[in-house]
Protein backbone atom coordinates (compact mmCIF):
# COMPACT_ATOMS: atom_id res chain seq x y z
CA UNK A 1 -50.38 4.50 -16.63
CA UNK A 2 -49.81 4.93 -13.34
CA UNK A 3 -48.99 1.19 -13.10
CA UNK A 4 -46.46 1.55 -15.40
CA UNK A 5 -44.85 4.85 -13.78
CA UNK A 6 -44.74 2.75 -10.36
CA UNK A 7 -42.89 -0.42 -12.11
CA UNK A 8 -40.24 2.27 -14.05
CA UNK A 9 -39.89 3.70 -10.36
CA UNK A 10 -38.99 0.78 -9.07
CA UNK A 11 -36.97 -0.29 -12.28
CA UNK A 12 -35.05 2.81 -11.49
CA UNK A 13 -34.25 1.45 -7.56
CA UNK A 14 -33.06 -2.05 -8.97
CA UNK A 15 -31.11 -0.44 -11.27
CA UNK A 16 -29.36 2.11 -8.08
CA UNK A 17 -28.96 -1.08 -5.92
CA UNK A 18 -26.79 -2.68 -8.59
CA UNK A 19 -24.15 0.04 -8.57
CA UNK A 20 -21.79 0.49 -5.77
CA UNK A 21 -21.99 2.60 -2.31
CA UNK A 22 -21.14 6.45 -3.16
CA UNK A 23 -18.09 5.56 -1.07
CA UNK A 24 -16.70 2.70 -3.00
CA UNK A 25 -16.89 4.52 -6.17
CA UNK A 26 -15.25 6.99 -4.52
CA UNK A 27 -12.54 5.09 -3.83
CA UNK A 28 -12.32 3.54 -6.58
CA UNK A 29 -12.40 6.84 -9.15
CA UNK A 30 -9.04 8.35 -6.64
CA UNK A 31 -7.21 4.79 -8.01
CA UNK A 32 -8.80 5.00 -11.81
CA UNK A 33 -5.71 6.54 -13.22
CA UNK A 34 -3.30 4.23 -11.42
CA UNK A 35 -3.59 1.92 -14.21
CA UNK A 36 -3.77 -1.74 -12.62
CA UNK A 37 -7.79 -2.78 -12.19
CA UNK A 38 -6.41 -6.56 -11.62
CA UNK A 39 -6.09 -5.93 -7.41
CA UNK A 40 -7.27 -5.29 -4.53
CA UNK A 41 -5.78 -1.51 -3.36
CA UNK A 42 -6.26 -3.16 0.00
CA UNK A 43 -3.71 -1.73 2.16
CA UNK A 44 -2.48 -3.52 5.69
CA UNK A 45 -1.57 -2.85 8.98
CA UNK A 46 -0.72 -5.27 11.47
CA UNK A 47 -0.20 -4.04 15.08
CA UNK A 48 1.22 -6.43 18.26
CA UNK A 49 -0.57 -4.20 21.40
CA UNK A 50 0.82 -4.21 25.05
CA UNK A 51 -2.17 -5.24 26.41
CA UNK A 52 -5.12 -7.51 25.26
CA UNK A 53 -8.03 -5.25 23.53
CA UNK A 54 -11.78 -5.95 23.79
CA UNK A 55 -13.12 -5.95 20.39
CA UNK A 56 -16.95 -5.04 21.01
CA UNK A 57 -14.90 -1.87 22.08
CA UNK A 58 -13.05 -2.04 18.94
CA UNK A 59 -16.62 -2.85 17.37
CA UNK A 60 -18.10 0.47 18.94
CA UNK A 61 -15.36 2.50 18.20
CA UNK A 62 -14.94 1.46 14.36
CA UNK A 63 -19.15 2.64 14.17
CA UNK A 64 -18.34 6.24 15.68
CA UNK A 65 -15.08 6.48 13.04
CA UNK A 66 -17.62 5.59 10.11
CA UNK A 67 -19.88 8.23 10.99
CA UNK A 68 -17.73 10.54 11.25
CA UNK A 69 -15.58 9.79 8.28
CA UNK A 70 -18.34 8.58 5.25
CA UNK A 71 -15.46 7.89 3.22
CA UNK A 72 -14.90 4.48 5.01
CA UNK A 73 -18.64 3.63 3.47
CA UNK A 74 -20.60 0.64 5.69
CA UNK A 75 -19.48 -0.18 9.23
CA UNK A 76 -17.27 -3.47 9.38
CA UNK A 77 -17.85 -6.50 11.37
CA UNK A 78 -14.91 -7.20 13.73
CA UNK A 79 -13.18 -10.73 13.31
CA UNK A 80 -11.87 -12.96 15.70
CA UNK A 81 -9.55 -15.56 14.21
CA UNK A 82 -7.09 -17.53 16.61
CA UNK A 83 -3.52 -17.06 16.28
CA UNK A 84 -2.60 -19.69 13.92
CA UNK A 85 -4.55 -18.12 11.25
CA UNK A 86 -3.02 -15.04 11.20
CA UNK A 87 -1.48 -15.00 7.94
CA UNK A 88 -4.45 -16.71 6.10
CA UNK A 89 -6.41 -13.36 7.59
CA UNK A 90 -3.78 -11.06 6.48
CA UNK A 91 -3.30 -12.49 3.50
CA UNK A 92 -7.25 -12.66 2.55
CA UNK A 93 -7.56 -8.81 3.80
CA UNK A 94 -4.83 -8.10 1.29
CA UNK A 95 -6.23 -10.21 -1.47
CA UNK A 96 -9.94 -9.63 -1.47
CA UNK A 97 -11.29 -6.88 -3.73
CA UNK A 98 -13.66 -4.33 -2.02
CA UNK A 99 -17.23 -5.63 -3.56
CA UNK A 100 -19.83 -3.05 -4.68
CA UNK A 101 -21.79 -3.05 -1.12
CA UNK A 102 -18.46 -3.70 1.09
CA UNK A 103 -16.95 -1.47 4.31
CA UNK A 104 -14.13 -0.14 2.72
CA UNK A 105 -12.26 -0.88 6.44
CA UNK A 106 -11.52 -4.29 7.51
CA UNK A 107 -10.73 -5.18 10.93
CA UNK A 108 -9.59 -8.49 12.67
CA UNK A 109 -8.43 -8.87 16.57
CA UNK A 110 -6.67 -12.37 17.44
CA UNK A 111 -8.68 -14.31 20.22
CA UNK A 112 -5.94 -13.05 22.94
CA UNK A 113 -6.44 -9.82 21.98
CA UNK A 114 -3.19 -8.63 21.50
CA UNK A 115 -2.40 -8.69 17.48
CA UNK A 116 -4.82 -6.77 15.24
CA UNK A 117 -4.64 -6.79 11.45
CA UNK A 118 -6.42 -3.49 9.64
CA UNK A 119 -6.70 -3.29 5.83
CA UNK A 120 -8.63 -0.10 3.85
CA UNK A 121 -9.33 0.88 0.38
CA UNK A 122 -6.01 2.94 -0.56
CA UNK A 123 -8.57 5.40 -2.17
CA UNK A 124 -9.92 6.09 1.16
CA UNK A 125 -6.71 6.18 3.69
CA UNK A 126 -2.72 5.97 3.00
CA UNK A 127 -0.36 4.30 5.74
CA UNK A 128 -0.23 7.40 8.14
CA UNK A 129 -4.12 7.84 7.55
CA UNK A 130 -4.57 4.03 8.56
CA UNK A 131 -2.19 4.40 11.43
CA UNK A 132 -4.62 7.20 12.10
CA UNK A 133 -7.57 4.53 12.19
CA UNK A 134 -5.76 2.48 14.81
CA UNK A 135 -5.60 5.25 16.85
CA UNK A 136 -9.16 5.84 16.59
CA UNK A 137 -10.01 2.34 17.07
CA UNK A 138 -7.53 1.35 20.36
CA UNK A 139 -7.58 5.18 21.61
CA UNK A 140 -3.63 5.29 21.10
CA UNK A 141 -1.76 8.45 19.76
CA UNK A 142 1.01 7.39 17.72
CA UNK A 143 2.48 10.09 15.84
CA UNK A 144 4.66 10.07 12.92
CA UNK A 145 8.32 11.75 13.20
CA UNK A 146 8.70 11.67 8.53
CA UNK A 147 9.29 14.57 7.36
CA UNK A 148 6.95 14.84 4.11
CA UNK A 149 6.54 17.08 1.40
CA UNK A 150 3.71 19.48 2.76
CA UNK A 151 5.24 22.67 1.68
CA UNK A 152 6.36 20.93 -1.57
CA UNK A 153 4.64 21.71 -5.22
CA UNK A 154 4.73 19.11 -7.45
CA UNK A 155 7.41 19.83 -10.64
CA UNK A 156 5.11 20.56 -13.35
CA UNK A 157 1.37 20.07 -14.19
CA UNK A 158 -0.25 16.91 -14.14
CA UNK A 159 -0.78 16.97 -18.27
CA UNK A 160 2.74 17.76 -18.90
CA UNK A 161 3.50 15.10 -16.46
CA UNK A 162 1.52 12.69 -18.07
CA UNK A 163 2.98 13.27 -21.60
CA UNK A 164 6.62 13.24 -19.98
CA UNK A 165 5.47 9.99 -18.66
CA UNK A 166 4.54 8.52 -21.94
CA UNK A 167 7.16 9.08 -23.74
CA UNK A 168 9.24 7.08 -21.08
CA UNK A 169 7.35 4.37 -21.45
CA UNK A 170 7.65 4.22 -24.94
CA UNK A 171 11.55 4.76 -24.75
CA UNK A 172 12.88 4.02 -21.49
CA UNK A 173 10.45 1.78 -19.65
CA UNK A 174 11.45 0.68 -15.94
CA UNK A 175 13.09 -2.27 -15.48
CA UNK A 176 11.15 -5.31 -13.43
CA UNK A 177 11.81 -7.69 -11.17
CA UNK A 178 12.30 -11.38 -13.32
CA UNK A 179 9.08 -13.60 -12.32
CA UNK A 180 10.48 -16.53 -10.59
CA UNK A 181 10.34 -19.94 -12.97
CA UNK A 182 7.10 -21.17 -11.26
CA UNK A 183 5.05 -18.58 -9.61
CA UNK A 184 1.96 -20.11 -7.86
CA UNK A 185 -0.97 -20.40 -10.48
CA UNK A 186 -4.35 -21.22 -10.23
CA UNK A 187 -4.29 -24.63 -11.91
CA UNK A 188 -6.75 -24.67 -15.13
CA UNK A 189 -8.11 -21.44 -13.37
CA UNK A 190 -5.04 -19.53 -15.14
CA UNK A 191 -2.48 -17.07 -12.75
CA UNK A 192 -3.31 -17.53 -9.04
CA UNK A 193 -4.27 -13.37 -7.98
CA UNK A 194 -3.08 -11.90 -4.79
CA UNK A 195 -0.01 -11.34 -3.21
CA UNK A 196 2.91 -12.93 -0.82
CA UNK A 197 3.04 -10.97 2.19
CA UNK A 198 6.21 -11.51 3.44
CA UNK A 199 8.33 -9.97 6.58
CA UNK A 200 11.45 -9.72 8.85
CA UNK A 201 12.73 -7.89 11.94
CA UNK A 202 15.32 -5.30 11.23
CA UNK A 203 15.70 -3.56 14.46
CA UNK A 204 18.75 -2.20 14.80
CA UNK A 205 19.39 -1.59 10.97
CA UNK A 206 20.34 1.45 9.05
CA UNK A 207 16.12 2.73 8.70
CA UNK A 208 16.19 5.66 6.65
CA UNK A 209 14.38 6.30 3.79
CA UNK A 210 17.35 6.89 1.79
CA UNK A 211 18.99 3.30 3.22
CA UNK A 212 15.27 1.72 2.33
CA UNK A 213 15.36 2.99 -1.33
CA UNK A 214 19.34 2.64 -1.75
CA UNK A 215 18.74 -1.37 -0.38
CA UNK A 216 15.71 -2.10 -2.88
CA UNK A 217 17.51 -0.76 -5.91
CA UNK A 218 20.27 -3.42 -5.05
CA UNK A 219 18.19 -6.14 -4.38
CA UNK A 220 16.99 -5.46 -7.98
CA UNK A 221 20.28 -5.48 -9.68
CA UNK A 222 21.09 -8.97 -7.54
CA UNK A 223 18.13 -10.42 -8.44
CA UNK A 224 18.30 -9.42 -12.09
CA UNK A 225 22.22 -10.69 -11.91
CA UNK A 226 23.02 -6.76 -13.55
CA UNK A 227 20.91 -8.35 -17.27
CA UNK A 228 18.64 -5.14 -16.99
CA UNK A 229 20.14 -2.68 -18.47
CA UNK A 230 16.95 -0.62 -18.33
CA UNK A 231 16.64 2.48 -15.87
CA UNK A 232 15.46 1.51 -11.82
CA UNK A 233 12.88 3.75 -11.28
CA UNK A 234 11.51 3.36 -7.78
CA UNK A 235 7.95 5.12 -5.96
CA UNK A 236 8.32 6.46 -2.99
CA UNK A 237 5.63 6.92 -0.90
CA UNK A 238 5.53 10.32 0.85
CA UNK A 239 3.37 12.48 3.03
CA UNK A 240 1.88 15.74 2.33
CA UNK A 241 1.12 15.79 6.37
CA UNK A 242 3.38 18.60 8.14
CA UNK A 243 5.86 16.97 10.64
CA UNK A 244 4.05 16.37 14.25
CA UNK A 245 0.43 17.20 13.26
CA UNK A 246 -1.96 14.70 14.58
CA UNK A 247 -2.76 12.25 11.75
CA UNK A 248 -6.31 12.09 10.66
CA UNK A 249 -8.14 8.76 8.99
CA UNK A 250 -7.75 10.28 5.32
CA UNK A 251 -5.62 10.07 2.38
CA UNK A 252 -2.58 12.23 2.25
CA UNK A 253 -0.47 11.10 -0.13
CA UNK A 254 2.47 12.00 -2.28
CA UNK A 255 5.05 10.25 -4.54
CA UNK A 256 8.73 10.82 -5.49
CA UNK A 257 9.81 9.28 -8.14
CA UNK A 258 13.67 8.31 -7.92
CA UNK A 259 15.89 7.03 -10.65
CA UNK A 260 18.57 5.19 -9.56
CA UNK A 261 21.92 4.99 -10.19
CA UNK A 262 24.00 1.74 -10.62
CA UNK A 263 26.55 2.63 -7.83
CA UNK A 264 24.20 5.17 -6.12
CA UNK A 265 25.60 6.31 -2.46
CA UNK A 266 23.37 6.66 0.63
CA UNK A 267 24.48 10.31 0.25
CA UNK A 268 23.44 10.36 -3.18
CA UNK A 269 20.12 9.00 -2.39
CA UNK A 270 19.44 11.11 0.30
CA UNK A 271 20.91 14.29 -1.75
CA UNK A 272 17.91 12.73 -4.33
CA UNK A 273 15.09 12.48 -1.60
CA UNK A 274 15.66 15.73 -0.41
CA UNK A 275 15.90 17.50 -3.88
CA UNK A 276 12.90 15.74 -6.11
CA UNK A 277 9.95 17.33 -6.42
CA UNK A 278 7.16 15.08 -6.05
CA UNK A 279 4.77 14.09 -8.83
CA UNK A 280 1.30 15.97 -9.38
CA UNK A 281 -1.41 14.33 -8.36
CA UNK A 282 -3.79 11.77 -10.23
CA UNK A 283 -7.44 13.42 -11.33
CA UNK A 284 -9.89 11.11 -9.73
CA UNK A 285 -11.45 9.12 -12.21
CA UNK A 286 -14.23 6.57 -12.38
CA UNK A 287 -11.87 4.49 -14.92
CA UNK A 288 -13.39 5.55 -18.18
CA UNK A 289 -12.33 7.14 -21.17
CA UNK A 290 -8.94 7.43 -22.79
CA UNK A 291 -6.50 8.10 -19.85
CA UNK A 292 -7.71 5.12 -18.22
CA UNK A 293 -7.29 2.95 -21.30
CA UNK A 294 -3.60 4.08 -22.50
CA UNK A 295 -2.14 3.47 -18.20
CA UNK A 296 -3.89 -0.36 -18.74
CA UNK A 297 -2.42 -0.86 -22.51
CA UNK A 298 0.90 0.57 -21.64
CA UNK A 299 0.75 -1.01 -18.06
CA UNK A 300 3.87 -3.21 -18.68
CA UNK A 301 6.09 0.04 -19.74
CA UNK A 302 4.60 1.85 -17.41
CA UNK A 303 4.76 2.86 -13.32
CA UNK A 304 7.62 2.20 -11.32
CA UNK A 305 10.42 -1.19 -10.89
CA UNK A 306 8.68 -1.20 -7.14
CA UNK A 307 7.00 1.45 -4.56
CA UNK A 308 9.51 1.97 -1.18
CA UNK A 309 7.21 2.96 1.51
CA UNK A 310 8.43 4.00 5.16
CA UNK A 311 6.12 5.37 7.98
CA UNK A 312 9.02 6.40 10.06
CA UNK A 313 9.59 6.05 13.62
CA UNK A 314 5.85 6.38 15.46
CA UNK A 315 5.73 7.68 19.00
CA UNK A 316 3.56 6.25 21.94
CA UNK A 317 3.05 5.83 25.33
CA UNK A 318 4.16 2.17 25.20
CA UNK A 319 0.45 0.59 24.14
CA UNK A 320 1.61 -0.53 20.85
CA UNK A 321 4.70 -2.92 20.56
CA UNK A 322 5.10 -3.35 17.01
CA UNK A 323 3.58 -2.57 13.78
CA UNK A 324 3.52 -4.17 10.18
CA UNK A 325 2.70 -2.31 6.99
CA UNK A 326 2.32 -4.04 3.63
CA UNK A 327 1.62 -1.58 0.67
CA UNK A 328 0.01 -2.03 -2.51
CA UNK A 329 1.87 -3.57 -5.20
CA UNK A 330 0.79 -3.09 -8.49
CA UNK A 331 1.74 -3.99 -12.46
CA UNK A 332 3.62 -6.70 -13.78
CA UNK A 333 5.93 -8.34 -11.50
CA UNK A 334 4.90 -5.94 -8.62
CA UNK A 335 7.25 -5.49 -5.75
CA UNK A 336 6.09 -2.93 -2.87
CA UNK A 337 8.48 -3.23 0.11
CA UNK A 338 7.29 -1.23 3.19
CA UNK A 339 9.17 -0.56 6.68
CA UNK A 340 7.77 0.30 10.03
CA UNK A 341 9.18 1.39 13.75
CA UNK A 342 8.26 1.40 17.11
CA UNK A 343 10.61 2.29 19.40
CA UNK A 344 13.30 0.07 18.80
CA UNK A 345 11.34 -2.79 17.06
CA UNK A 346 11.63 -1.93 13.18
CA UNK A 347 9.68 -4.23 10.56
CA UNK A 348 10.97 -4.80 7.22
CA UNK A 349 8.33 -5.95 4.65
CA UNK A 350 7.70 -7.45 0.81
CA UNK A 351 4.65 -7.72 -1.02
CA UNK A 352 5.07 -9.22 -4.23
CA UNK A 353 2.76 -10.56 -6.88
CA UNK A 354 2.04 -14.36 -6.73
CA UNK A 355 1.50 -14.32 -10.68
CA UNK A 356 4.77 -13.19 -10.79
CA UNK A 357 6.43 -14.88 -7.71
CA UNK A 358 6.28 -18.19 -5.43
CA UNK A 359 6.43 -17.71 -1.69
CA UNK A 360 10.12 -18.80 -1.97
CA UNK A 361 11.11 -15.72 -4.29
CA UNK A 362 9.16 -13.25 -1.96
CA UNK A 363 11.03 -14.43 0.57
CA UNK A 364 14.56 -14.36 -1.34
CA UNK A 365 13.28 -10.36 -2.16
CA UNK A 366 12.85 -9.95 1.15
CA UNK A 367 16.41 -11.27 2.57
CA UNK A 368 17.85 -9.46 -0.46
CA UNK A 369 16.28 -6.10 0.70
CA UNK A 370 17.14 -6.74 4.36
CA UNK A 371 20.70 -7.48 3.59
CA UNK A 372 21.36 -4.46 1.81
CA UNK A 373 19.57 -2.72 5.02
CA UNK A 374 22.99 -2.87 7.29
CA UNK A 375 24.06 -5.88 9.63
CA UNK A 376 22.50 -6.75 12.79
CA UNK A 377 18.93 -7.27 11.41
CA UNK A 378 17.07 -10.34 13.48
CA UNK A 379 15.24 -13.36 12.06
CA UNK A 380 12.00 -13.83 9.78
CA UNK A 381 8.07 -12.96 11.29
């Protein structure tokens, strides 16, 4: 007998190790309602730094943030990777799901020292909460000057919400970006997964929020050529951080969701920014039962035509030269476009679904959105 209770005991251990860290299914059950299992929820960062960092100190300093914020799950390993394979390491920190055992931060320095590329679970931190993580890990303070929607209640509960939703996507679904005619596949494999990550300076441009959404819903209706008659709905990624606090490493996130109109003015838009309420947040959820199930069977009627996300203008003492953000883009034909300033350099990015695009249509997205920015925007990165 007691053989037998020793080999159920360590039955029971096997069976523990097999499941994932406490902090990936953490993560993981914030995103369960989101409705798109298929990728990653990696979100990325990529920072150009005055001068060169040493990344044992990085290395150090990513340890202490771990221990003090069990979210992030295991340490990470710092990477070194030499400048030419920068986008192959972005593009795998995008790509790559967060395994069962996995840090839920990733962090790579360049062997000068002087670019760094940061991806987390979006379950764990949002863009201001990984701009947080930089600061933790280089000892910067960039600050955030967006205005977010901390004193803002969401419209109505998330039930009613929910319900609300449904019936949209039964009736009015959002319209899509078309798929290009040859998006990159996988050969016998099927659809290739991951994403284009895909960017351009735009210092100098019109960079409000209102401008970002206002230049996205256009780019839509260009690419489209006006055939989709169905309503542009677009996500916009907001903060529920009050103006000027110090950001933290954490998750802090909100979401308007605009409708936009055909011939919508940036006064319009703005007027719409300032006056939406945003939406309640998702339970978290560990991807079971029936909620789960109707967001993946109604995932092509449901969600947004793309998520706008802008970090604002971030303050700092000069360390950091210029930053990168690529959000998550999710469902079919996912477009998440994503804009970032420091001082007077201003990124503009795409991320777009490579079942649903080839690099050449990510890029044509991203020239579209650009364009309808303002003139004076400089050259591709």
């Amino acid at each position: 007998m007691r053989a037998r209770g020793a080999s159920a005991k360590k039955g029971r251990e096997v069976l523990g190790a097999a499941g994932p860290d406490a902090a990936v299914a953490g993560a993981r059950a914030v995103v369960g309602l989101y409705g798109d299992p298929t990728i990653s929820w990696s979100v990325v960062l990529e920072v150009e730094v005055a001068r060169p960092v040493v990344a044992a100190q990085v290395s150090a300093r990513a340890r202490a943030l771990v221990e003090q914020q069990p979210a992030f799950g295991r340490a990470p390993a710092v990477q070194r990777f030499p400048g030419r394979a920068l986008e192959e390491v972005r593009g795998r920190f995008a790509d790559t799901a967060y395994a069962d055992h996995a840090p839920l931060l990733r962090i790579a320095v360049d062997e000068p020292g002087t670019t760094l590329v940061l991806a987390a679970h979006h379950g764990v931190v949002d863009a201001l909460g990984l701009v947080a993580t930089l600061n933790h890990l280089l000892g910067t303070g960039l600050t955030s000057e967006a205005r977010g929607v901390s004193a803002l209640a969401a419209g109505e509960p998330f039930l009613a919400r929910a319900a609300h939703r449904l019936g949209e996507a039964v009736t009015r679904p959002p319209s899509r970006f078309r798929a290009s005619p040859q998006p990159r596949t996988g050969g016998s494999r099927g659809p290739d997964p991951g994403d284009w990550l895909v960017g351009t300076d735009v210092s100098g441009a019109a960079l409000s929020t209102a401008s970002l959404v206002r230049a996205t819903g256009r780019a839509l209706q260009q690419w489209n050529h006006g055939s989709d008659r169905r309503p542009v709905v677009l996500a916009v990624g907001a903060s529920r951080r009050t103006r000027g606090e110090p950001l933290r490493p954490d998750r802090a996130t909100a979401y308007l969701r605009i409708e936009l109109p055909d011939d919508a003015t940036p006064e319009q838009v703005a007027r719409q920014l300032r006056e939406t309420l945003p939406e309640p947040d998702f339970p978290v959820t560990r991807g079971l039962g029936l909620g789960p199930l109707l967001t993946r069977a109604l995932a092509s009627r449901l969600g947004a035509t793309a998520l706008v996300s802008n970090l604002g203008r971030l303050a700092d003492d000069g360390a950091v030269l210029r930053t990168r953000f690529w959000p998550a883009a999710s469902g079919p034909c996912g477009v998440a476009v994503g804009l970032s300033t420091v001082g007077t350099a201003s990124t503009l990015t795409v991320r777009a679904r490579r079942t649903a695009f080839d690099r050449s249509a990510a890029e044509s997205l991203l020239g579209l959105v650009r364009d309808g920015l303002a003139p004076g925007t400089g050259g591709d990165q």
